[in-house]
C-alpha atoms as a PDB file:
ATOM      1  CA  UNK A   1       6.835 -16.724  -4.963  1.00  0.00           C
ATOM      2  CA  UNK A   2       6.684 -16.974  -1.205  1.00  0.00           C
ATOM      3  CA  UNK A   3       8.915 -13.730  -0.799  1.00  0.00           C
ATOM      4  CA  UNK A   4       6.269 -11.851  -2.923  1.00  0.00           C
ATOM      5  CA  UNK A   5       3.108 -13.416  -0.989  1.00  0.00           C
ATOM      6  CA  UNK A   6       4.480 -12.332   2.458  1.00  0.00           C
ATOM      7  CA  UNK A   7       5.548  -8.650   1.276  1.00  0.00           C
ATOM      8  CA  UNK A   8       2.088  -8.691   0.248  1.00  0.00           C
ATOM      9  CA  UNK A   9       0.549 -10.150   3.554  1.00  0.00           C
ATOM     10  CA  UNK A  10       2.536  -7.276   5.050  1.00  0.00           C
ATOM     11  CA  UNK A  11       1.199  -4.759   3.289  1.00  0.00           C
ATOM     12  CA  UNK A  12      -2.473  -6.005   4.137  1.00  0.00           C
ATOM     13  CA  UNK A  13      -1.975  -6.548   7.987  1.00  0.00           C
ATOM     14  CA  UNK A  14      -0.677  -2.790   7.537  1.00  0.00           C
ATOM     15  CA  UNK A  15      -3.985  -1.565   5.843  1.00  0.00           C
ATOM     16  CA  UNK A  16      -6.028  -3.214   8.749  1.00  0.00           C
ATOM     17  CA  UNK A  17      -7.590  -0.589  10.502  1.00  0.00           C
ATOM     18  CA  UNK A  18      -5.853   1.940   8.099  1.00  0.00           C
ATOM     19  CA  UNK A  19      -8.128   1.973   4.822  1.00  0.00           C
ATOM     20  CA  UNK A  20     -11.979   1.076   6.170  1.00  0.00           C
ATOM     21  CA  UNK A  21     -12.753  -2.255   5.563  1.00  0.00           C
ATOM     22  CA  UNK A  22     -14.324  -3.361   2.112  1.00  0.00           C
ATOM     23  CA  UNK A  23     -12.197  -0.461   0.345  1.00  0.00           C
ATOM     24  CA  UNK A  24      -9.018  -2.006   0.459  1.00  0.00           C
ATOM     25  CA  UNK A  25      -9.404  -3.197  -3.024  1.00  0.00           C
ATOM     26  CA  UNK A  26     -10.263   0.293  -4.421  1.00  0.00           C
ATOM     27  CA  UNK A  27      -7.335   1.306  -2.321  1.00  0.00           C
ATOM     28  CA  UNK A  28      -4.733  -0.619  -3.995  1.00  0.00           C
ATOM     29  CA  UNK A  29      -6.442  -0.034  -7.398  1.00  0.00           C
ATOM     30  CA  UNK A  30      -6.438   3.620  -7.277  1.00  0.00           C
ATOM     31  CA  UNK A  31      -3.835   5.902  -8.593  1.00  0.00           C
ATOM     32  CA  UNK A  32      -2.674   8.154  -5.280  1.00  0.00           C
ATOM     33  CA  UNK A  33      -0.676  11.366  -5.534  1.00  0.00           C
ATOM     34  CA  UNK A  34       1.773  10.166  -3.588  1.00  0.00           C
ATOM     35  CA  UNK A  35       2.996   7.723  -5.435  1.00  0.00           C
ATOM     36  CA  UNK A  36       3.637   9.768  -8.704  1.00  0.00           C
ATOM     37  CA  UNK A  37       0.206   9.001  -9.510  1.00  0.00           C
ATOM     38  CA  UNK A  38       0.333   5.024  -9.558  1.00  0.00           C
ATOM     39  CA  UNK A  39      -1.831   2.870  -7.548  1.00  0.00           C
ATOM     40  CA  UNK A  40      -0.430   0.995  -4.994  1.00  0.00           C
ATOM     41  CA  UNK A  41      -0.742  -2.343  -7.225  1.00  0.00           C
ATOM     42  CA  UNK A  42       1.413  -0.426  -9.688  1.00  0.00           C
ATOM     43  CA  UNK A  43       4.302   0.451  -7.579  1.00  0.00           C
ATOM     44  CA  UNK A  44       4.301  -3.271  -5.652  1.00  0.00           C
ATOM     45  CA  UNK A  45       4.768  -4.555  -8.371  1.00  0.00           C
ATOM     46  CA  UNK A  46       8.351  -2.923  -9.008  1.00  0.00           C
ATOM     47  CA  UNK A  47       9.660  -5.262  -5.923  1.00  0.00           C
ATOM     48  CA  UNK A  48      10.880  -5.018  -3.020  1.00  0.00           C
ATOM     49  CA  UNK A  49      11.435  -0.849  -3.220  1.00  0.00           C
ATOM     50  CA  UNK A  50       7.754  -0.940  -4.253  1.00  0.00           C
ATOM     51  CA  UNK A  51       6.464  -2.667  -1.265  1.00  0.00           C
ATOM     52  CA  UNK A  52       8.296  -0.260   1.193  1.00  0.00           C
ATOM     53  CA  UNK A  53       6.666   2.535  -0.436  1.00  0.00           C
ATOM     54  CA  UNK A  54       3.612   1.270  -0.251  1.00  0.00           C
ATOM     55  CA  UNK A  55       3.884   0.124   3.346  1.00  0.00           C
ATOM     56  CA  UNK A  56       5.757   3.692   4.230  1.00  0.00           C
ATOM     57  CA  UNK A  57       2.183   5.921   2.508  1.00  0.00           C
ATOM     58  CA  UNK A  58       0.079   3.608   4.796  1.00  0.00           C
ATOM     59  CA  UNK A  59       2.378   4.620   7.854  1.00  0.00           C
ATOM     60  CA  UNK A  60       1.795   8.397   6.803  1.00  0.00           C
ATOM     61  CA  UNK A  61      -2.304   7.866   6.475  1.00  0.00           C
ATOM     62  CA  UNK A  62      -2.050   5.848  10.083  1.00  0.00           C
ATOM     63  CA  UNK A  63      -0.317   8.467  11.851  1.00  0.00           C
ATOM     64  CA  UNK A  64      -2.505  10.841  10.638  1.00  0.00           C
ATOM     65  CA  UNK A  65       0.316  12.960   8.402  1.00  0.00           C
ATOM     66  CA  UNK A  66      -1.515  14.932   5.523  1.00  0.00           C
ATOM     67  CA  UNK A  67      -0.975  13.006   2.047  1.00  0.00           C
END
């Protein structure tokens, strides 16, 4: 359980300053093209793999790369 609560605090310390603040929820809730149409919820969930993705699309948005 510890494992999946620090992936997790990863992938929120990534979305500071990435997604505005108060829409992180609808973030993670909301199916995104890139992700084969899942939300980011949806592909965490699948593990480790899942969290990477996530972590890599939130790279993409901070650096400005079209998505």
């Amino acid at each position: 359980m510890a494992s999946k609560t620090k992936e997790f605090d990863k992938i929120l310390n990534k979305m500071k300053g990435v997604i505005k603040r108060g829409k992180e929820s609808e973030w993670l809730n909301t199916p995104n093209d890139e992700l084969n149409n899942n939300s980011p919820l949806e592909v965490i969930s699948k593990g480790p793999e899942g969290v990477q993705e996530v972590i890599d699309l939130l790279c993409k948005i901070e650096w400005g790369d079209p998505v």
